[in-house]
Protein backbone atom coordinates (compact mmCIF):
# COMPACT_ATOMS: atom_id res chain seq x y z
CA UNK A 1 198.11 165.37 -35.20
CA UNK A 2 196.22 168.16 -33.40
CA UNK A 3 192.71 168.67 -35.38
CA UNK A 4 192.99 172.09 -36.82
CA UNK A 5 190.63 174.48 -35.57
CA UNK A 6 189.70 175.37 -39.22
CA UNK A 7 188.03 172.31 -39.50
CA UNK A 8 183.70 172.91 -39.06
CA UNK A 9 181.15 171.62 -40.53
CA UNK A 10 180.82 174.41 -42.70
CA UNK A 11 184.44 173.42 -43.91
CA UNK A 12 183.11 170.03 -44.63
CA UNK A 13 180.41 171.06 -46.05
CA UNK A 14 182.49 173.26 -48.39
CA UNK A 15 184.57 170.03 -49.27
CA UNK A 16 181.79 167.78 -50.06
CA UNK A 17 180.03 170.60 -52.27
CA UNK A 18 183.10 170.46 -54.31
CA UNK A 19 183.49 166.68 -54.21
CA UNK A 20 179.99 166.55 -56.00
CA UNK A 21 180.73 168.45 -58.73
CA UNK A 22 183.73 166.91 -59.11
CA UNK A 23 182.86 162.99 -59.26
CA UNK A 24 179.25 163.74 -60.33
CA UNK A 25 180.25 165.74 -63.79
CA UNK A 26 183.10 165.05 -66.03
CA UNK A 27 183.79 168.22 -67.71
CA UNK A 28 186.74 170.75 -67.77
CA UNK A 29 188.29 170.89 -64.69
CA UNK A 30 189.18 174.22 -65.01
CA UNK A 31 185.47 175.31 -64.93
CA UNK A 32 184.91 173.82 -61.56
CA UNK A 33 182.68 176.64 -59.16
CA UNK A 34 184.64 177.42 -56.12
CA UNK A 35 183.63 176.44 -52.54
CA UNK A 36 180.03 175.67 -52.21
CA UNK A 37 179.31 176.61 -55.68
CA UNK A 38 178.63 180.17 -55.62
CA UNK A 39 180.18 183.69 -56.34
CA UNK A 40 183.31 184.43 -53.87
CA UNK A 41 181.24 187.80 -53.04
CA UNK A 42 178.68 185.77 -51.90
CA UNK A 43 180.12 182.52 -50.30
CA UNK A 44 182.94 184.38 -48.12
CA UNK A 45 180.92 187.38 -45.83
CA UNK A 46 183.25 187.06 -42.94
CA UNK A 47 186.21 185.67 -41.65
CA UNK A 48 184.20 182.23 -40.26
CA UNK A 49 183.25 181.60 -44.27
CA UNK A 50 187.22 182.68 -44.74
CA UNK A 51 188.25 180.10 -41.93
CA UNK A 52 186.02 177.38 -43.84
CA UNK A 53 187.51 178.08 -47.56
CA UNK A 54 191.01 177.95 -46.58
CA UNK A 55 190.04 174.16 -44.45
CA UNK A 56 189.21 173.18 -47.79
CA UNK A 57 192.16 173.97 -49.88
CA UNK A 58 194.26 172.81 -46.65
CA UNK A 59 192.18 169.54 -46.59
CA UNK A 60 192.38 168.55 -50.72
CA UNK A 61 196.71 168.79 -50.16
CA UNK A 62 195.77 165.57 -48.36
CA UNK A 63 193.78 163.96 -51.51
CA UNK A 64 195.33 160.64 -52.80
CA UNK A 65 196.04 162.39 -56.23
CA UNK A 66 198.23 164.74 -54.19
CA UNK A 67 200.35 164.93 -51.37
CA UNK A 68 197.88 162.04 -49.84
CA UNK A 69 200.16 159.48 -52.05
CA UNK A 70 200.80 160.25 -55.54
CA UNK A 71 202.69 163.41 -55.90
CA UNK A 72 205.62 161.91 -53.40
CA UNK A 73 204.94 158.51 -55.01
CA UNK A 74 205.82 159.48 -58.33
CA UNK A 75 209.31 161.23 -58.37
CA UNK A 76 210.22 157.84 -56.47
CA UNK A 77 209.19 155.69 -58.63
CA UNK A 78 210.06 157.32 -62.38
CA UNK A 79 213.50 157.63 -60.89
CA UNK A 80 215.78 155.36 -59.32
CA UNK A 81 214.82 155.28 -55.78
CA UNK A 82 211.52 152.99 -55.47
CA UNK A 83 210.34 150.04 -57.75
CA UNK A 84 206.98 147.99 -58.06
CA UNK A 85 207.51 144.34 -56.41
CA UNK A 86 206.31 141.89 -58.53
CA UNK A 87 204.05 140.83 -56.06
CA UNK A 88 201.49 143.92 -56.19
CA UNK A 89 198.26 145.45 -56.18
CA UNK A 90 198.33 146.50 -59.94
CA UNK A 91 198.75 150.77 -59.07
CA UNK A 92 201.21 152.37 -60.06
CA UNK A 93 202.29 150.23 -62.42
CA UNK A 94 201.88 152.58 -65.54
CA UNK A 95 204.45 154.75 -63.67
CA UNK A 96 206.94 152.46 -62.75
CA UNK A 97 206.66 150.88 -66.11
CA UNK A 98 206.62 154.14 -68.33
CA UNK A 99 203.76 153.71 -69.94
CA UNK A 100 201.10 156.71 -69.55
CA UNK A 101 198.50 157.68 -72.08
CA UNK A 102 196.01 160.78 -72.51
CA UNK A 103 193.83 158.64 -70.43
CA UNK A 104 195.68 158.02 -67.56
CA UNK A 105 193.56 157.93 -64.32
CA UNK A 106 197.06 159.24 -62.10
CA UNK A 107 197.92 161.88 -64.12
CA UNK A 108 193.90 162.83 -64.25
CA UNK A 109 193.96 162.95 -60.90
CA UNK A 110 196.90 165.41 -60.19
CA UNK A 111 195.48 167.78 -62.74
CA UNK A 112 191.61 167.54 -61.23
CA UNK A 113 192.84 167.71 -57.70
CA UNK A 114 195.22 170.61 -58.14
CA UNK A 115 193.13 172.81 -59.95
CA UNK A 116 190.44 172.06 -57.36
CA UNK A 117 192.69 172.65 -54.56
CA UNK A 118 193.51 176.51 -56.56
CA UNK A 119 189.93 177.44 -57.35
CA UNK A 120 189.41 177.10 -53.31
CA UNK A 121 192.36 179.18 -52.87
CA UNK A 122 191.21 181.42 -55.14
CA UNK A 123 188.18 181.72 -53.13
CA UNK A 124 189.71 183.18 -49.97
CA UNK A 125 192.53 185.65 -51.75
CA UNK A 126 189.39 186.87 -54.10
CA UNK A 127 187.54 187.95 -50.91
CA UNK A 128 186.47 191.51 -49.89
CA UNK A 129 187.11 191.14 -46.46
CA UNK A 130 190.76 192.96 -45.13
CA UNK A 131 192.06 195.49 -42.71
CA UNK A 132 193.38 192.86 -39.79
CA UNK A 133 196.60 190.58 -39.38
CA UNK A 134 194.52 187.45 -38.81
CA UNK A 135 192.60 187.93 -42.24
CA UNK A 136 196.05 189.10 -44.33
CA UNK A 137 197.12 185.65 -42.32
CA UNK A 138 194.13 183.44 -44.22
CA UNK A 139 194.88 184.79 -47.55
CA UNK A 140 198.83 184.28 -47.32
CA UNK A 141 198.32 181.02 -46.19
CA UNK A 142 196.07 180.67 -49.24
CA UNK A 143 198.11 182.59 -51.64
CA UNK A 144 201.09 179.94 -50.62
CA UNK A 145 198.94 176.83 -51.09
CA UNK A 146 197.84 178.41 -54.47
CA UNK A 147 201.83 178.92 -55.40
CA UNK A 148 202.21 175.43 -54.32
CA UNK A 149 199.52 173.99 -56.88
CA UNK A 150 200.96 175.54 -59.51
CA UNK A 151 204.15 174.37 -58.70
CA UNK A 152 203.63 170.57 -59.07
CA UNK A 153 200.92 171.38 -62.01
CA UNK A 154 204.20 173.23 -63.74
CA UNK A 155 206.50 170.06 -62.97
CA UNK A 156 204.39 167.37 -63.95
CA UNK A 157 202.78 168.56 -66.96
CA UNK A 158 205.33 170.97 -68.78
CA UNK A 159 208.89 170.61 -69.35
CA UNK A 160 211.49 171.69 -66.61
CA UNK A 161 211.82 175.76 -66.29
CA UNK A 162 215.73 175.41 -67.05
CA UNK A 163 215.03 173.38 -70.04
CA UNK A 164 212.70 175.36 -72.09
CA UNK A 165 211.33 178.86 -69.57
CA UNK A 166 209.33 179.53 -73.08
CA UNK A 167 207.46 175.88 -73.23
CA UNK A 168 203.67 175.63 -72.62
CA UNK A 169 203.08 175.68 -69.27
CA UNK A 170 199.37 175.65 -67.58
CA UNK A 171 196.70 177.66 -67.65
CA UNK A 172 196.71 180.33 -64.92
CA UNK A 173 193.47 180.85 -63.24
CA UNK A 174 193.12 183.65 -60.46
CA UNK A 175 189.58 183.93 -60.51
CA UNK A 176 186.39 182.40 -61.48
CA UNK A 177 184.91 182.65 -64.87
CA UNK A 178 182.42 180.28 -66.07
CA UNK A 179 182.89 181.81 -69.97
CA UNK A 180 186.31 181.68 -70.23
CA UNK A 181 188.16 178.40 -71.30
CA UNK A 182 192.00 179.54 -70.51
CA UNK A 183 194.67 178.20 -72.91
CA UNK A 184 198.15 176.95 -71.61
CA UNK A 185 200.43 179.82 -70.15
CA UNK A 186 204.22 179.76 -70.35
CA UNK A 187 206.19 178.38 -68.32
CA UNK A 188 207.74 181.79 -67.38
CA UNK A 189 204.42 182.97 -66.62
CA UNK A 190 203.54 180.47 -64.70
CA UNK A 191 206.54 180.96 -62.30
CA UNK A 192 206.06 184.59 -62.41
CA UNK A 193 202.35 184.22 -60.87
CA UNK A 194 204.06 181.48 -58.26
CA UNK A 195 206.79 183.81 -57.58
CA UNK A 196 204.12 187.06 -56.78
CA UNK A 197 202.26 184.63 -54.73
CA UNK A 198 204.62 183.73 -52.54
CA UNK A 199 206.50 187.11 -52.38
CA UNK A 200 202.84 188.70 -51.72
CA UNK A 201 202.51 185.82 -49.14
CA UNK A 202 205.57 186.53 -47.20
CA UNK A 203 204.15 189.81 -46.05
CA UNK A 204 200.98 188.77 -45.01
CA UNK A 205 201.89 185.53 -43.09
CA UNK A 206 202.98 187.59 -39.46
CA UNK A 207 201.15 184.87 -36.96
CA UNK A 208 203.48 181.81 -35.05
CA UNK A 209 201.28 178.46 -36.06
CA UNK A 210 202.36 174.92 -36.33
CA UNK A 211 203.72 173.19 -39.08
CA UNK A 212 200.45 171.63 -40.60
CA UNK A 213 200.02 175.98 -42.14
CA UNK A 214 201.96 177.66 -44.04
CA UNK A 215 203.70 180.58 -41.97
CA UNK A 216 206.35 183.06 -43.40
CA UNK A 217 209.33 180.97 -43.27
CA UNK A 218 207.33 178.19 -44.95
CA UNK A 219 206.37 180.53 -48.04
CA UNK A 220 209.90 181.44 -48.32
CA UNK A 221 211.41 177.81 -48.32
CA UNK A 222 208.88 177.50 -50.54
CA UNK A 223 210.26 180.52 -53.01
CA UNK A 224 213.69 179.27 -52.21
CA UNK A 225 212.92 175.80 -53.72
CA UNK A 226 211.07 177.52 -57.05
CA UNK A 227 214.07 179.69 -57.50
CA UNK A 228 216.23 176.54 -57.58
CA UNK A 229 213.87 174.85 -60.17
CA UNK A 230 214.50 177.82 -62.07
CA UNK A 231 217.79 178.14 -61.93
CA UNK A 232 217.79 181.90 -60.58
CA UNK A 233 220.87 180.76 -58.71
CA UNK A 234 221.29 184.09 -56.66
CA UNK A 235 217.95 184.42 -54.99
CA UNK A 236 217.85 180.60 -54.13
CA UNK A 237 220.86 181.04 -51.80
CA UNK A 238 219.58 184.89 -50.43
CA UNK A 239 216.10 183.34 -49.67
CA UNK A 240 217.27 179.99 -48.50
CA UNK A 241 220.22 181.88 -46.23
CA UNK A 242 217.09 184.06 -45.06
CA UNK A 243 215.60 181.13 -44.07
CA UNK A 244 218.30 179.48 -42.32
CA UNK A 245 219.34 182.10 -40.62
CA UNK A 246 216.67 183.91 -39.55
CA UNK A 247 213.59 181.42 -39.17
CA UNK A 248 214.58 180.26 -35.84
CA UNK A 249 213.96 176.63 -37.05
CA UNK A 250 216.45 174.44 -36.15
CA UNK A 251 218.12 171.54 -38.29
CA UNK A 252 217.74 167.68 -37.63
CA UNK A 253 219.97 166.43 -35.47
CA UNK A 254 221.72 162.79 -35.75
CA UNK A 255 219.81 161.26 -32.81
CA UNK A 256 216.75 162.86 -33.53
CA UNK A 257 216.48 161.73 -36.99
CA UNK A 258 214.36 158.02 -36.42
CA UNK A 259 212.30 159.89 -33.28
CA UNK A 260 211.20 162.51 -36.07
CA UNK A 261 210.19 159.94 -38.80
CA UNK A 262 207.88 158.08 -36.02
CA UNK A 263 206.25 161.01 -34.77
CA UNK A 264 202.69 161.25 -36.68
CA UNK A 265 202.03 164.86 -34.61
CA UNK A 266 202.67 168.18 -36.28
CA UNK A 267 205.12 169.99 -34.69
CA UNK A 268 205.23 173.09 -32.49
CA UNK A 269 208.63 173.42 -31.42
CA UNK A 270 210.05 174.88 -34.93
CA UNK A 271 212.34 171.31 -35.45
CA UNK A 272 213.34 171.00 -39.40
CA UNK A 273 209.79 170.68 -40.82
CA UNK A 274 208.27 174.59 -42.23
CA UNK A 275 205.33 172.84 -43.33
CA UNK A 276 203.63 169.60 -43.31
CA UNK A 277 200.39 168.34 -44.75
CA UNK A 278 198.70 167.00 -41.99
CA UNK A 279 196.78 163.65 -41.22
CA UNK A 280 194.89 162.87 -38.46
CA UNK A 281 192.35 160.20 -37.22
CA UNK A 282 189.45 161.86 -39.01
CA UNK A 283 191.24 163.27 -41.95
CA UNK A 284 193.32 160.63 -43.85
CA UNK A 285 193.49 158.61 -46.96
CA UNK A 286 193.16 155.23 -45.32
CA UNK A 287 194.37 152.19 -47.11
CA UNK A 288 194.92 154.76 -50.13
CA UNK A 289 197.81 156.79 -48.18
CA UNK A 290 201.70 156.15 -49.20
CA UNK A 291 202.49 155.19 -45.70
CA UNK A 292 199.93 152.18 -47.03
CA UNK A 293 201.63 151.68 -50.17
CA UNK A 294 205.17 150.92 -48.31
CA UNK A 295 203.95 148.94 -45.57
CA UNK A 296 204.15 145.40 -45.71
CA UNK A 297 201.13 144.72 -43.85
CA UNK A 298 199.01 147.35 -46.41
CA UNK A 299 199.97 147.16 -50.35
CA UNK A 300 203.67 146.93 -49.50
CA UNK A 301 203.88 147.42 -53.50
CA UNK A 302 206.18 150.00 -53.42
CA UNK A 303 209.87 148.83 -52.03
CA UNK A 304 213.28 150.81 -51.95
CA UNK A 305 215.81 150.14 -54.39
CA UNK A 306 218.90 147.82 -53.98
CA UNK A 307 220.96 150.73 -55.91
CA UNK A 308 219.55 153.19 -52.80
CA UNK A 309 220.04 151.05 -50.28
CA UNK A 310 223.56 150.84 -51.03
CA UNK A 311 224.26 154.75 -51.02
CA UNK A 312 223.96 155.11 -47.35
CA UNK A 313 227.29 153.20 -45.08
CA UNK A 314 226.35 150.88 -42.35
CA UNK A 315 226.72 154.07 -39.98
CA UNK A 316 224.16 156.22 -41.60
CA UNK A 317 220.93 156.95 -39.53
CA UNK A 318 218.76 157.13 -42.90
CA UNK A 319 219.50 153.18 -43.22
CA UNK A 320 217.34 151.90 -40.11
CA UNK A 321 214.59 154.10 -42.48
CA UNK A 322 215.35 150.98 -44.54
CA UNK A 323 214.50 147.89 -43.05
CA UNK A 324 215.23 144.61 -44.92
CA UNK A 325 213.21 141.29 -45.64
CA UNK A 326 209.40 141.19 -45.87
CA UNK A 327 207.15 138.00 -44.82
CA UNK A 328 205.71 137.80 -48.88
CA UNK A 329 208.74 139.87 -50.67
CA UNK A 330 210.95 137.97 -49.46
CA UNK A 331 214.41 138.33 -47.45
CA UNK A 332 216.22 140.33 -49.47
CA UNK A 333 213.48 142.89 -49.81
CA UNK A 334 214.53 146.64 -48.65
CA UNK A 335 211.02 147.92 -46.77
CA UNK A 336 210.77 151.64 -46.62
CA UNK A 337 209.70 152.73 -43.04
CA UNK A 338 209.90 156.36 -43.13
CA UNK A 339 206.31 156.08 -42.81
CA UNK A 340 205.80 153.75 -39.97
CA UNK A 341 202.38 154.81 -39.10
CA UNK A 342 200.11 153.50 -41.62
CA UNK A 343 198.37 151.02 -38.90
CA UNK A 344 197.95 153.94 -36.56
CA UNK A 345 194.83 155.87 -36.62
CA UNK A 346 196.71 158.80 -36.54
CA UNK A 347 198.85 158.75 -39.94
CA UNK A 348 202.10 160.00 -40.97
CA UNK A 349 202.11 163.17 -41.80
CA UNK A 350 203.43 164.77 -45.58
CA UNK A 351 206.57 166.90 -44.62
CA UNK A 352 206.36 169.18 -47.87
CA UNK A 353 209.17 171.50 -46.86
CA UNK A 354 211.84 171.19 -44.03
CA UNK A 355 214.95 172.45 -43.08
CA UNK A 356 217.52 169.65 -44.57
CA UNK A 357 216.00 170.39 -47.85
CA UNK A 358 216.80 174.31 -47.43
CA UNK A 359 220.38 173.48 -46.72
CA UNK A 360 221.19 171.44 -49.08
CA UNK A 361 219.39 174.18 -51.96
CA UNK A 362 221.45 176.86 -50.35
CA UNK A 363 224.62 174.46 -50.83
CA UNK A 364 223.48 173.93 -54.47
CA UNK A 365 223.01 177.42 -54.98
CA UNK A 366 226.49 178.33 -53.39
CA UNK A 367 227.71 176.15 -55.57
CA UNK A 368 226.23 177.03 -58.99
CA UNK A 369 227.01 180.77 -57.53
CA UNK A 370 231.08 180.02 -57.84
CA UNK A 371 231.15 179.55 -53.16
CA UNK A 372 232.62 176.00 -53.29
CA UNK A 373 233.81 176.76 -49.62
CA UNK A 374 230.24 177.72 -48.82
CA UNK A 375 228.62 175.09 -50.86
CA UNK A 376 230.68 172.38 -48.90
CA UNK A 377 229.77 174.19 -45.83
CA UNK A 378 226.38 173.65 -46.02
CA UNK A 379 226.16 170.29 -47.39
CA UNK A 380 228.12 168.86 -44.70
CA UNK A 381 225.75 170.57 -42.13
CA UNK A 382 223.37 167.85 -43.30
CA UNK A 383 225.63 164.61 -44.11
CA UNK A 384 227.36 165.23 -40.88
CA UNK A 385 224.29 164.77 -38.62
CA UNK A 386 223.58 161.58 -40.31
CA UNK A 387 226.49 159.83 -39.90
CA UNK A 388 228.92 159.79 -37.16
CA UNK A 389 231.61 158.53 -38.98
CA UNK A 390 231.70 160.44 -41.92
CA UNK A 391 234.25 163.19 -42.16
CA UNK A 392 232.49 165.27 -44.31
CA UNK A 393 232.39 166.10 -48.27
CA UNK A 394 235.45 167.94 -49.64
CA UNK A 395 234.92 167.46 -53.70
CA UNK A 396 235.38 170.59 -56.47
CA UNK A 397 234.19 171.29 -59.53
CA UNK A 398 231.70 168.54 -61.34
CA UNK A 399 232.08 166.39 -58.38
CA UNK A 400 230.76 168.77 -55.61
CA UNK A 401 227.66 168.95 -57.56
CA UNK A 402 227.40 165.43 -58.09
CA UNK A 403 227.65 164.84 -54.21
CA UNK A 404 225.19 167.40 -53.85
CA UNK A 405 222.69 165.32 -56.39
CA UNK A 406 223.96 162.41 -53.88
CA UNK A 407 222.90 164.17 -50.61
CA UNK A 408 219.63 164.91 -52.01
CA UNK A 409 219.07 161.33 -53.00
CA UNK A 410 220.03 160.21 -49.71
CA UNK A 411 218.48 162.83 -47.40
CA UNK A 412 214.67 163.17 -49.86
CA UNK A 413 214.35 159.06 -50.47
CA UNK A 414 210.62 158.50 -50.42
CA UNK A 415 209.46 162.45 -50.33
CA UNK A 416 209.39 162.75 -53.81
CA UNK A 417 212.58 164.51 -55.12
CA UNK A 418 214.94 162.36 -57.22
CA UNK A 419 212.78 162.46 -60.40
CA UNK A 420 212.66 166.44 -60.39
CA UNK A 421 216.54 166.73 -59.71
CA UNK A 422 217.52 164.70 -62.34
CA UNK A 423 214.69 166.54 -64.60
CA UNK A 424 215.85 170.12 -63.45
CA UNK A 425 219.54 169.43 -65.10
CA UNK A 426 218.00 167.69 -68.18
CA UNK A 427 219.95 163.94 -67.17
CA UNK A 428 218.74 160.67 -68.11
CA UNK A 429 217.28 158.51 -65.78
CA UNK A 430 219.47 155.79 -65.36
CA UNK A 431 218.23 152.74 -63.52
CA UNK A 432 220.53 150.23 -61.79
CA UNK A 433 218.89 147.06 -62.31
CA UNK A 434 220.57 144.91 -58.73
CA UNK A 435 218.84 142.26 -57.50
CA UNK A 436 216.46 142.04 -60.01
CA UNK A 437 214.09 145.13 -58.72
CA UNK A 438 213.61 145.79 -62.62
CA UNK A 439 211.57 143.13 -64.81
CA UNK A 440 212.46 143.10 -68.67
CA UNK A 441 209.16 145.51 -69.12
CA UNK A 442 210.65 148.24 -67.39
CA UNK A 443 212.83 150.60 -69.20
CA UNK A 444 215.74 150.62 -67.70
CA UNK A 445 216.72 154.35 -68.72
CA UNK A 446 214.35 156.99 -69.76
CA UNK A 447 216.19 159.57 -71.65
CA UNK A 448 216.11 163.09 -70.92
CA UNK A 449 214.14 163.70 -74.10
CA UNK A 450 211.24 161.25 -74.35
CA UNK A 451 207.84 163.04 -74.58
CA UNK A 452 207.09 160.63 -71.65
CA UNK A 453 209.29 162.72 -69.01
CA UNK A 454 205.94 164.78 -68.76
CA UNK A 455 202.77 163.64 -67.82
CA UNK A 456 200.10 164.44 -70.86
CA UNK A 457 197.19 167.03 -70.52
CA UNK A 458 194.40 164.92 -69.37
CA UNK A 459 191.62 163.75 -72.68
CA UNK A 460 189.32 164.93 -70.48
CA UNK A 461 190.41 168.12 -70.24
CA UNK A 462 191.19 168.32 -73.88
CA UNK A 463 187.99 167.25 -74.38
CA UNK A 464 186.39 170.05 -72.77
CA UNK A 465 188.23 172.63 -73.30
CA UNK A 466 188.62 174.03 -77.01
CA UNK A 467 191.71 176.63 -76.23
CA UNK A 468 193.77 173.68 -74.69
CA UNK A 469 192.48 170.96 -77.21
CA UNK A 470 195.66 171.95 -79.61
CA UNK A 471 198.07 172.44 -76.93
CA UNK A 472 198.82 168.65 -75.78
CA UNK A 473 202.29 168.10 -74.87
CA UNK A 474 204.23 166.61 -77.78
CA UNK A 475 204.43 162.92 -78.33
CA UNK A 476 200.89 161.44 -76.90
């Protein structure tokens, strides 16, 4: 990529402030000072300190526990799409296998990092400075990756919205109080503060930039995406129709589908992705990244399933994303290379949002709204430009939604979906154990109601923090 112009040293210097606090002090992670540990009023005078902040909310989405490799890695790899070879590093394995405590370094990690990632946010929307577009711009960019945290902090650690809207949720922190020690919110209030973010967002965000920021039709994919997590069927479509039809970004085309998986830039030209979480020479994850993890000359741990593999036909684009045999997995062995850039300097970028995704929630949402026509209109938008000889969906009823479920499979593989659909309509994971991808200690399905389908509140959190130490999620 193109080094963002927010990046200074005193953006670095705001990210290694918090790093030290971080590593250096295991306490609640909710009572982490933002920025360079002091007072918002203090730390952000003008819109250079503003600039800063915001680099280093923008530069933690890139931390391994994130978007950086685990948050993608993990709705792979609980699911159906990705398993563990059993020639591996040893990561990952407590995922794949199903088999998490209080403990567990992963889910530590997503916690720590996310709340981290919202206290810096927090920093820039708390400031005093306002009055021109390009500071409203800073704090809707920050107000979206703040709607984003809580997000993946509401999927991983509480039960789906359309499940239980009333289950514990996480805390919700807008500002920083060192006396406070916040209990769990509910879920409903947690996707009420997401949903004000991003609605507050979309006003503010006025300024063209490329997709490694979060712009207005980013924050709205965004909110299109957390209305179909909640099931607010009505507002997915509007907002994802908004989207599509007014965003001016255009939809991936069939022979620009393996050109846009090797590009490692982020984009300027408005093509499918809204936003991205960039990596460049400097700013990367290394031989931690997931573009590491797949490649068979890094970890190569991770591999795609045979029962994936076999969903695409032998004319589908997605399946040179696929590329079989491996030099120590063997022949047989399905390599992901969606992320072919892991030996580059430059890495792959983290495509968080894009435009197939939008589609294919505005065909669920037609769908779920009673539009079959529509629903079938917009689905085939996507599974058309993947495969030239495919005539196009034309199910009903129970089966329209099931191809649906299908596209997403098919069209997300490796961006860390599958887990959250099937979550979202309360179904079993069901694994299809073909060509022996799962060994006898790997659960084969994981029902819709094991405790396990959440991740627990990290000990150390408990630990710390009396008004959450009671409020574990059921069953660790």
């Amino acid at each position: 990529m193109t080094t963002r112009s927010y990046f200074n040293k005193a953006a670095t210097l705001g990210v290694l402030m918090i790093g030290l606090v971080i590593t250096s002090c295991k306490k609640d992670f909710l009572d982490l000072r933002p920025y360079d540990s002091i007072g918002s009023d203090v730390a952000i005078s003008n819109v250079s300190d503003m600039k800063a902040a915001l680099s280093g909310a923008y530069a933690n989405l890139g931390s391994v526990n994130l978007y950086g490799r685990t948050i993608p890695l993990f709705a792979d790899l609980l699911a159906d799409n990705v398993y563990i070879s059993t020639v591996n590093s040893n990561r990952y394995l407590d995922f794949f296998q199903v088999n998490y405590t209080v403990t567990n370094s992963n889910a530590q990690g997503v916690w720590e990092s996310a709340y981290s990632t919202i206290l810096r946010s927090n920093n820039v929307i708390n400031s005093p400075l306002k009055g021109t577009a390009e500071i409203d711009q800073i704090r809707g960019e920050a107000l979206s990756i703040r709607a984003l945290m809580y997000f993946e902090l509401a999927r991983h650690f509480a039960k789906p919205y359309t499940v239980d809207p009333n289950a514990p949720g996480v805390p919700v922190i807008l500002e920083y109080n060192p006396i406070v020690k916040p209990p769990r919110n509910t879920l409903k209030e947690v996707y009420a503060q997401i949903e004000k973010d991003l609605t507050e967002a979309t006003g503010l965000l006025t300024i063209e930039k490329s997709s490694g920021f979060f712009t207005k039709y980013a924050a709205k994919a965004l909110l299109a995406r957390v209305y179909e997590y909640k099931g607010d069927w009505p507002k997915a479509l509007n907002t994802a129709e908004d989207v599509i039809n007014n965003s001016g970004y255009s939809l991936l085309k069939l022979n620009e589908v393996l050109s846009f998986w090797e590009n490692n830039k982020d984009r300027n030209d408005k093509m499918e992705v809204l936003f991205e979480v960039v990596f460049d020479a400097n700013n990367n994850a290394g031989n931690s990244s997931l573009a590491y993890f797949y490649d068979q000359n890094g970890y190569g741990d991770a591999l795609a399933t045979e029962s994936l593999y076999n969903t695409y036909s032998n004319t589908d684009v997605r399946k040179d994303l696929i590329v079989v045999g491996s030099p120590t997995r063997g022949a047989n062995a399905k390599v992901v290379n969606k992320f072919p850039n892991a030996g580059s300097a430059d890495k792959d970028e983290y495509k968080v949002i894009r435009m197939s995704e939008v589609y294919l929630i505005a065909a669920e949402a037609a769908y779920q709204t009673g539009n079959e026509s529509l629903a079938l209109d917009y689905l085939n938008a996507v599974a058309k430009e993947r495969d030239p000889s495919f005539a196009g969906y034309s199910s009903s009823g129970a089966a329209l939604l099931s191809d649906i479920l299908l596209e997403r499979r098919k069209e997300l593989a490796f961006e860390g979906h599958r887990y959250w659909d099937l979550a979202r309509y309360n179904m079993d994971v069901v694994r299809v154990n073909l060509a022996g991808n799962y060994p006898g200690n790997v659960p084969l399905v994981i029902a819709a109601n094991s405790f396990r389908r959440i991740l627990p509140i990290p000990q150390e959190e408990l630990d710390a923090n009396p008004a959450i130490r009671e409020q574990q999620n059921p069953g660790y």
